[in-house]
Protein backbone atom coordinates (compact mmCIF):
# COMPACT_ATOMS: atom_id res chain seq x y z
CA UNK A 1 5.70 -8.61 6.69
CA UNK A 2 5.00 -9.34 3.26
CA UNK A 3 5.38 -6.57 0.28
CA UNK A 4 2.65 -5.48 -2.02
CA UNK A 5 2.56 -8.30 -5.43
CA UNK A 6 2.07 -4.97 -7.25
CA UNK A 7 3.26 -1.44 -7.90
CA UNK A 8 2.15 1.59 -7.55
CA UNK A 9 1.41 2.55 -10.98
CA UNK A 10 -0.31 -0.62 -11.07
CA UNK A 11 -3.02 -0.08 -8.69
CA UNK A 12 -3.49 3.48 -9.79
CA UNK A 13 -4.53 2.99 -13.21
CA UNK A 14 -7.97 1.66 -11.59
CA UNK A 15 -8.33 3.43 -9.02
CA UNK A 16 -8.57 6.92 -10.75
CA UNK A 17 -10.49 5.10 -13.06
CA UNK A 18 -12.91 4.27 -11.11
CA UNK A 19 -13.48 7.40 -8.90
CA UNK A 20 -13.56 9.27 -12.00
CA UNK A 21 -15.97 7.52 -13.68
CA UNK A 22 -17.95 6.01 -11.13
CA UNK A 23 -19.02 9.37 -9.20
CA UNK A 24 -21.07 12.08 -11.01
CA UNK A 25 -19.43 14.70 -9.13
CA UNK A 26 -15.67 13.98 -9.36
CA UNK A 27 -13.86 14.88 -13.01
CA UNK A 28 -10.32 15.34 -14.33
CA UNK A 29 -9.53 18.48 -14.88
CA UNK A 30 -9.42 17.98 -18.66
CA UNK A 31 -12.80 17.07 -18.79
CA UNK A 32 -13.74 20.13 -17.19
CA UNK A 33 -11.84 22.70 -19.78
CA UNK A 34 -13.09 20.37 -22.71
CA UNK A 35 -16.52 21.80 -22.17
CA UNK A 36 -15.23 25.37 -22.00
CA UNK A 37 -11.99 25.21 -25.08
CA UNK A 38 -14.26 23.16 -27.30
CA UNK A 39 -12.63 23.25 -30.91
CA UNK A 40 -12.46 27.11 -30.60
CA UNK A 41 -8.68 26.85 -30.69
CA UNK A 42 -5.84 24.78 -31.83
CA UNK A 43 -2.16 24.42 -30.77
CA UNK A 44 0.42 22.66 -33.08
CA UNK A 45 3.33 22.64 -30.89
CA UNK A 46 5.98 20.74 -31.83
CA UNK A 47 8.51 21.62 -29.28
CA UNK A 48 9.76 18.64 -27.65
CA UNK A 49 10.25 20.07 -24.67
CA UNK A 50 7.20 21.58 -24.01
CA UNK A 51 5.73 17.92 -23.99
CA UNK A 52 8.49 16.55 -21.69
CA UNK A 53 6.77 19.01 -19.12
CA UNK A 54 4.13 17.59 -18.99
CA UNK A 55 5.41 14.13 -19.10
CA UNK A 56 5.96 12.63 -22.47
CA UNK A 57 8.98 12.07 -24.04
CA UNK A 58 7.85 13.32 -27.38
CA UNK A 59 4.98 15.16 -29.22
CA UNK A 60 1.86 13.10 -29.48
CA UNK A 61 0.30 12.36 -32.87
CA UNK A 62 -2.79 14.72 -33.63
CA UNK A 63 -4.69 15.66 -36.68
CA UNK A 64 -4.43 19.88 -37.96
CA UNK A 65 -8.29 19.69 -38.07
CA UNK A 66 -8.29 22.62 -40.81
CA UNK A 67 -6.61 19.96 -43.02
CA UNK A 68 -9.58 18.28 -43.33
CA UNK A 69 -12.86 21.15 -44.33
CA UNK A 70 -13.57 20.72 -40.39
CA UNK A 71 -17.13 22.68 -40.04
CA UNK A 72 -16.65 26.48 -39.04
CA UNK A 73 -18.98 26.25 -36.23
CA UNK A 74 -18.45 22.98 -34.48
CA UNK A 75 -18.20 22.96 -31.23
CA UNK A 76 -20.68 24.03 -28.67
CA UNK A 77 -21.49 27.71 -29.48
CA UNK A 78 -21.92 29.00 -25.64
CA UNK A 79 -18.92 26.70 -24.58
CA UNK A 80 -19.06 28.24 -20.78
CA UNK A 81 -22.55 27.65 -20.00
CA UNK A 82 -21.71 24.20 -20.26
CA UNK A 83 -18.97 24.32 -17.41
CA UNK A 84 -20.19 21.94 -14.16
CA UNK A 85 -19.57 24.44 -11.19
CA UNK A 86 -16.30 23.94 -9.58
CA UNK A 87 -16.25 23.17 -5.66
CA UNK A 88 -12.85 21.42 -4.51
CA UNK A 89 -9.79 19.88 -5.76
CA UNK A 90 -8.85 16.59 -4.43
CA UNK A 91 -5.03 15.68 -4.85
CA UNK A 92 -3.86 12.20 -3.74
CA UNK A 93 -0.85 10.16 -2.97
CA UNK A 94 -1.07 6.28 -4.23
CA UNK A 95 0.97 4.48 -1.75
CA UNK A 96 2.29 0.40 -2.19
CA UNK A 97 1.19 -1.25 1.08
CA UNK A 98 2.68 -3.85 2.73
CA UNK A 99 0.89 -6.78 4.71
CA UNK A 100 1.41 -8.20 8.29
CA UNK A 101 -0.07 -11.44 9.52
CA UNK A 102 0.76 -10.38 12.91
CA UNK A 103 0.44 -7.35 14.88
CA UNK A 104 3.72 -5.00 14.88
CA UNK A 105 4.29 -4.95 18.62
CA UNK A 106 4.80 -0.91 18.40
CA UNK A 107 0.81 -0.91 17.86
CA UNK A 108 -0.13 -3.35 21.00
CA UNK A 109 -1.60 -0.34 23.37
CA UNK A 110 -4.41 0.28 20.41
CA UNK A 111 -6.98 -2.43 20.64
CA UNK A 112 -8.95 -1.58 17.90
CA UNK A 113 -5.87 -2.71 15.72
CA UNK A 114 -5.25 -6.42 14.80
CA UNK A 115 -4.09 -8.72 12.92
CA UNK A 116 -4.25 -9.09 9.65
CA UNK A 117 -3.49 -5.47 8.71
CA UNK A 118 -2.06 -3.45 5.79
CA UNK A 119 0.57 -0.28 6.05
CA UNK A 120 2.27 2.13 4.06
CA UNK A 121 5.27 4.04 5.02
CA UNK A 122 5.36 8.16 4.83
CA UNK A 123 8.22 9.99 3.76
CA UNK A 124 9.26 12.98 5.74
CA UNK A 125 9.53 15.10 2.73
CA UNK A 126 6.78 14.19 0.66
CA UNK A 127 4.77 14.69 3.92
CA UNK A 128 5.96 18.14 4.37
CA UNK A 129 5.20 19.11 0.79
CA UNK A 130 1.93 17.98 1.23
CA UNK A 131 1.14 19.48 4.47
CA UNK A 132 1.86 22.49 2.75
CA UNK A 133 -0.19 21.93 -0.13
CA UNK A 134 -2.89 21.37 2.08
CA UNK A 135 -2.39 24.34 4.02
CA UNK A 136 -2.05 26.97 0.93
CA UNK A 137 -5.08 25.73 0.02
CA UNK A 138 -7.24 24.83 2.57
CA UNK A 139 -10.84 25.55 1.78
CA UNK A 140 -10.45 24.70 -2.28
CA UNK A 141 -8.33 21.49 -1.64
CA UNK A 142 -8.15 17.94 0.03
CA UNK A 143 -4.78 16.54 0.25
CA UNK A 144 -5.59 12.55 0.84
CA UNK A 145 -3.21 9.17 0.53
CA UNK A 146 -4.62 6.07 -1.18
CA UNK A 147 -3.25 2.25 -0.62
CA UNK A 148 -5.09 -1.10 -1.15
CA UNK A 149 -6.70 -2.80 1.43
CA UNK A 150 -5.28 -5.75 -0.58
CA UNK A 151 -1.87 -6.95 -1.58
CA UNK A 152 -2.23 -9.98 -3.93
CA UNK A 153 -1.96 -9.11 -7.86
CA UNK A 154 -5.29 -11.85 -7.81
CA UNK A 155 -7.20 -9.54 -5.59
CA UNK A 156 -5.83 -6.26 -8.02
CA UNK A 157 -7.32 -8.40 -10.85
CA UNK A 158 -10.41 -8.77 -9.27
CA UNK A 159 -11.09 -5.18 -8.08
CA UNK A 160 -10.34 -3.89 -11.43
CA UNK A 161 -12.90 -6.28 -13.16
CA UNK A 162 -15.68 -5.78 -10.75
CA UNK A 163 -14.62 -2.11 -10.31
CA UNK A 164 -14.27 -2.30 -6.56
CA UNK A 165 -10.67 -0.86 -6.14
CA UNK A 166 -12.13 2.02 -4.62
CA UNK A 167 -14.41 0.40 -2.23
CA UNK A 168 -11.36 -1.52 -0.80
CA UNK A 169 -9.09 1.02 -0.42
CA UNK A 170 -7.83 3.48 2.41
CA UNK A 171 -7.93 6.90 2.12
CA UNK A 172 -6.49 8.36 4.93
CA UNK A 173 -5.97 12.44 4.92
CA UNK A 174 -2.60 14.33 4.88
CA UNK A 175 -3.50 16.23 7.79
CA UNK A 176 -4.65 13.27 9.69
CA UNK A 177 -0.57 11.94 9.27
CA UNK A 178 0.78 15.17 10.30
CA UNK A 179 3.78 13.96 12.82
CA UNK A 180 3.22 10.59 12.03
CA UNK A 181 6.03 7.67 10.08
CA UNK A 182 3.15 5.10 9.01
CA UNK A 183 -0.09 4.71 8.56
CA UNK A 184 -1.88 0.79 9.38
CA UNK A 185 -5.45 -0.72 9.11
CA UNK A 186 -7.31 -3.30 8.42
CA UNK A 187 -10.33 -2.48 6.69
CA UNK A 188 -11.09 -0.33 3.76
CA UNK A 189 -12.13 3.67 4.35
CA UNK A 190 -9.83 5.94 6.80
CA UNK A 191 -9.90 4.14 9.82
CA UNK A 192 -6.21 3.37 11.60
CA UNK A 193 -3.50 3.80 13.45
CA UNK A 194 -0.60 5.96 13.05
CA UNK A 195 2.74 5.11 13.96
CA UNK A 196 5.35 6.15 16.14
CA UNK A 197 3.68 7.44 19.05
CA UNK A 198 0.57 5.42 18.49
CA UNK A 199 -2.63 6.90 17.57
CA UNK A 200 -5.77 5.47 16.76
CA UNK A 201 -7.45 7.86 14.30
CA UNK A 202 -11.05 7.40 12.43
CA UNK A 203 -12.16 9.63 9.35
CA UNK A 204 -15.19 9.75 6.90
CA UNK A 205 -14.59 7.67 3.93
CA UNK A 206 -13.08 9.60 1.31
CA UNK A 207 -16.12 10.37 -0.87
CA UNK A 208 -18.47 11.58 1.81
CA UNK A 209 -15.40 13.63 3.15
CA UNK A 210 -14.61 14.89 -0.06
CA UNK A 211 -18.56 16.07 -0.48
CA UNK A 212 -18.87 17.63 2.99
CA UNK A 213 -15.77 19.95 2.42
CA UNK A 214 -17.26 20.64 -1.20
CA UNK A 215 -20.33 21.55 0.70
CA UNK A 216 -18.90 24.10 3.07
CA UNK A 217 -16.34 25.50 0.07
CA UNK A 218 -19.48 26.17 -1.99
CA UNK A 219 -19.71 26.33 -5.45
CA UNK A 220 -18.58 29.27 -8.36
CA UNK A 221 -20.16 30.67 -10.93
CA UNK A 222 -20.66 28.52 -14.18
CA UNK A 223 -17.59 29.23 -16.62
CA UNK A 224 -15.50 31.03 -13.49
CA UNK A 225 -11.94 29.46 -14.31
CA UNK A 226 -10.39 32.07 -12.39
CA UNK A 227 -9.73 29.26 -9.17
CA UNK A 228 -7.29 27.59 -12.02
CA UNK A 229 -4.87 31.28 -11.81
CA UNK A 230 -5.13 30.91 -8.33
CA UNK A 231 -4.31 27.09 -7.52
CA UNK A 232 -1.61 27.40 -10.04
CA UNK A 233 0.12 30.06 -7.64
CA UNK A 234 -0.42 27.93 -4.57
CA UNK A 235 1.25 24.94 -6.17
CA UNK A 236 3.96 26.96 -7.00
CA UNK A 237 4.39 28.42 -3.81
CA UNK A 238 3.88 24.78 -2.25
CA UNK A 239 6.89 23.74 -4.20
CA UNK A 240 9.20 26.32 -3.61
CA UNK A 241 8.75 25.30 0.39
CA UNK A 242 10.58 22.06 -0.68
CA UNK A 243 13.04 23.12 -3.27
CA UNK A 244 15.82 22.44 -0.64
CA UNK A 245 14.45 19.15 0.87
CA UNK A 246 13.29 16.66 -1.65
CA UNK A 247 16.48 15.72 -3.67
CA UNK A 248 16.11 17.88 -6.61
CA UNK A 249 12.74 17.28 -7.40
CA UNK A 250 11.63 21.28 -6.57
CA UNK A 251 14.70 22.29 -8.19
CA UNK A 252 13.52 19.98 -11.41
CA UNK A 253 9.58 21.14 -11.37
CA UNK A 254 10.91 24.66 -11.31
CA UNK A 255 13.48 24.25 -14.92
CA UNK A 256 10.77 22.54 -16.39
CA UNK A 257 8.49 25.87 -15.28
CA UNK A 258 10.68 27.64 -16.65
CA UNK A 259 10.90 25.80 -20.09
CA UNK A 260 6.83 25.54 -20.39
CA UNK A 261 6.44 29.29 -19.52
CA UNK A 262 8.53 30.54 -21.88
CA UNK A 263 7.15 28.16 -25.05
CA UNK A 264 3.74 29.39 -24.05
CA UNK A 265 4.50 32.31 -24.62
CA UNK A 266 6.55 32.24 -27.72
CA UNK A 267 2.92 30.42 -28.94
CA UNK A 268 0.90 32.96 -27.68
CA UNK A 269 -1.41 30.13 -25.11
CA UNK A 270 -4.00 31.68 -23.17
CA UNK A 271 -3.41 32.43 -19.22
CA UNK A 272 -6.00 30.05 -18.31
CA UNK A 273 -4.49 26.97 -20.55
CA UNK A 274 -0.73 27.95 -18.81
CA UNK A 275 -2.40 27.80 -15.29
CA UNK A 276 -3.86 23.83 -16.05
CA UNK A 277 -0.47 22.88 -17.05
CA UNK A 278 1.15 24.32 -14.36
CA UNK A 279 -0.67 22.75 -12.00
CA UNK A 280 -0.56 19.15 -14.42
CA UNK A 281 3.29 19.75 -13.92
CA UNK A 282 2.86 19.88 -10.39
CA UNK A 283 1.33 16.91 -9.92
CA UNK A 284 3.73 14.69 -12.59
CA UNK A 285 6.91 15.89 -10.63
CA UNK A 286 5.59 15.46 -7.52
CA UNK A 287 3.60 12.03 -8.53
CA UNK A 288 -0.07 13.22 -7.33
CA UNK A 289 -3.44 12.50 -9.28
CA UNK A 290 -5.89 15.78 -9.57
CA UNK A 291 -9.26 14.98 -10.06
CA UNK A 292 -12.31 17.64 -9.09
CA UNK A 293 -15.31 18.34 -7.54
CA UNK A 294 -18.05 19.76 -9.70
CA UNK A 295 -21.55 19.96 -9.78
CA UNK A 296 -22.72 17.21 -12.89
């Protein structure tokens, strides 16, 4: 059993980089707002803590744009015709694999398993969170892990350069895990075995599983933002499910809520803006990337 070269944060630069950019139907979220903010408003906030919730440790340099004659009008002047219809959220999980040259003997009565292979071990809690997650919003969301079918920094080199980190990754879904301590395979996609109590188990690839449940979820109105009010509740509520089970990390997301609700306010920031970092807060405390679906 040999450990992953790299880290997580390593391999996840990439690989959000990639399915971002290499799929016309799967955005950040902040890509998504740009279209529909625009340069209508400006926030000069200051506060440092209102920037430590949502992950830096101090303001970020800007520019005051009135400072410098910025044109009255720029900016597109129907900003929410220009909104790509939302369909799904995808939220995943990067996991650091580890690699056998052998079989583990606990997966000898599944055939279809062999050596070499990759795992990735689940943690009770995290699971449960994102169970629930999944469950709160089911129909609107896909709750997914992500590990490299790969384990050499050499091979994480070479995936980034020829942009193939996605195509050689697994992407097996939360759901799919329910019960389960670890998740093995050898081959890129979502095909495995689940461990204890061994289970084969064989999904869609991610993309074309992501685009089938966008399919059936269907699509809302151009410049409807209202799913953002509602997802920020259920991410909430997700949360407060764990507040007594992952070691302080509910208990943290929820002072930080606290602390970026109330500066929001005291700057007046609009209930759709509050809902996106909600949710943004969500994911930093509980180390997921959001990305969604949206028709280009």
């Amino acid at each position: 059993m040999v450990q992953a070269e790299f880290e997580e944060k390593s391999y996840e630069g990439p690989l959000y980089n990639q399915l971002e950019r290499g799929n016309g139907d799967l955005f950040t979220p902040g890509q998504v707002l740009e279209n529909t903010v625009g340069f209508d408003r400006g926030l000069f906030v200051a506060q440092v803590a209102l920037w430590q919730t949502l992950g830096y440790k101090s303001p970020l340099q800007g520019a005051a744009l009135a400072y410098y004659d910025w044109p009255y009008a720029f900016g597109p002047p129907s900003p929410r015709t220009q909104l790509p219809r939302f369909r799904l959220n995808l939220f995943l999980q990067a996991k650091r694999p580890v690699y056998y040259k052998r079989r583990p003997r606990s997966l000898r009565s599944i055939s279809s398993i062999c050596a070499p292979l990759w795992s990735f071990r689940i943690s009770d809690d995290q699971q449960r969170i994102l169970e629930v997650l999944a469950a709160t919003i089911k129909g609107r969301a896909h709750v997914a892990y992500a590990a490299a079918a790969f384990h050499t920094n050499s091979a994480l080199f070479t995936h980034t350069k020829r942009r193939t980190v996605v195509q050689n990754s697994t992407f097996p879904s939360v759901d799919a895990l329910s019960g389960h301590e670890a998740w093995y395979y050898r081959i890129p996609g979502a095909q495995g075995a689940a461990n204890p109590n061994p289970e084969g188990i064989e999904e869609a690839p991610l993309l074309p599983r992501v685009r089938a449940i966008a399919r059936e979820a269907g699509a809302l109105e151009p410049g409807n933002l209202t799913w953002l009010d509602t997802l920020a509740g259920q991410v909430i509520a997700s949360a407060g499910s764990a507040e007594r089970t992952l070691d302080g990390t509910a208990a943290h997301f929820f002072d930080d809520l606290q602390t970026l609700e109330r500066l929001c306010e005291q700057n007046d920031v609009p209930h759709t803006m509050l809902a996106f970092a909600q949710i943004n807060l969500f994911t930093i405390r509980f180390d997921l990337n959001w990305l969604v679906v949206a028709d280009a």
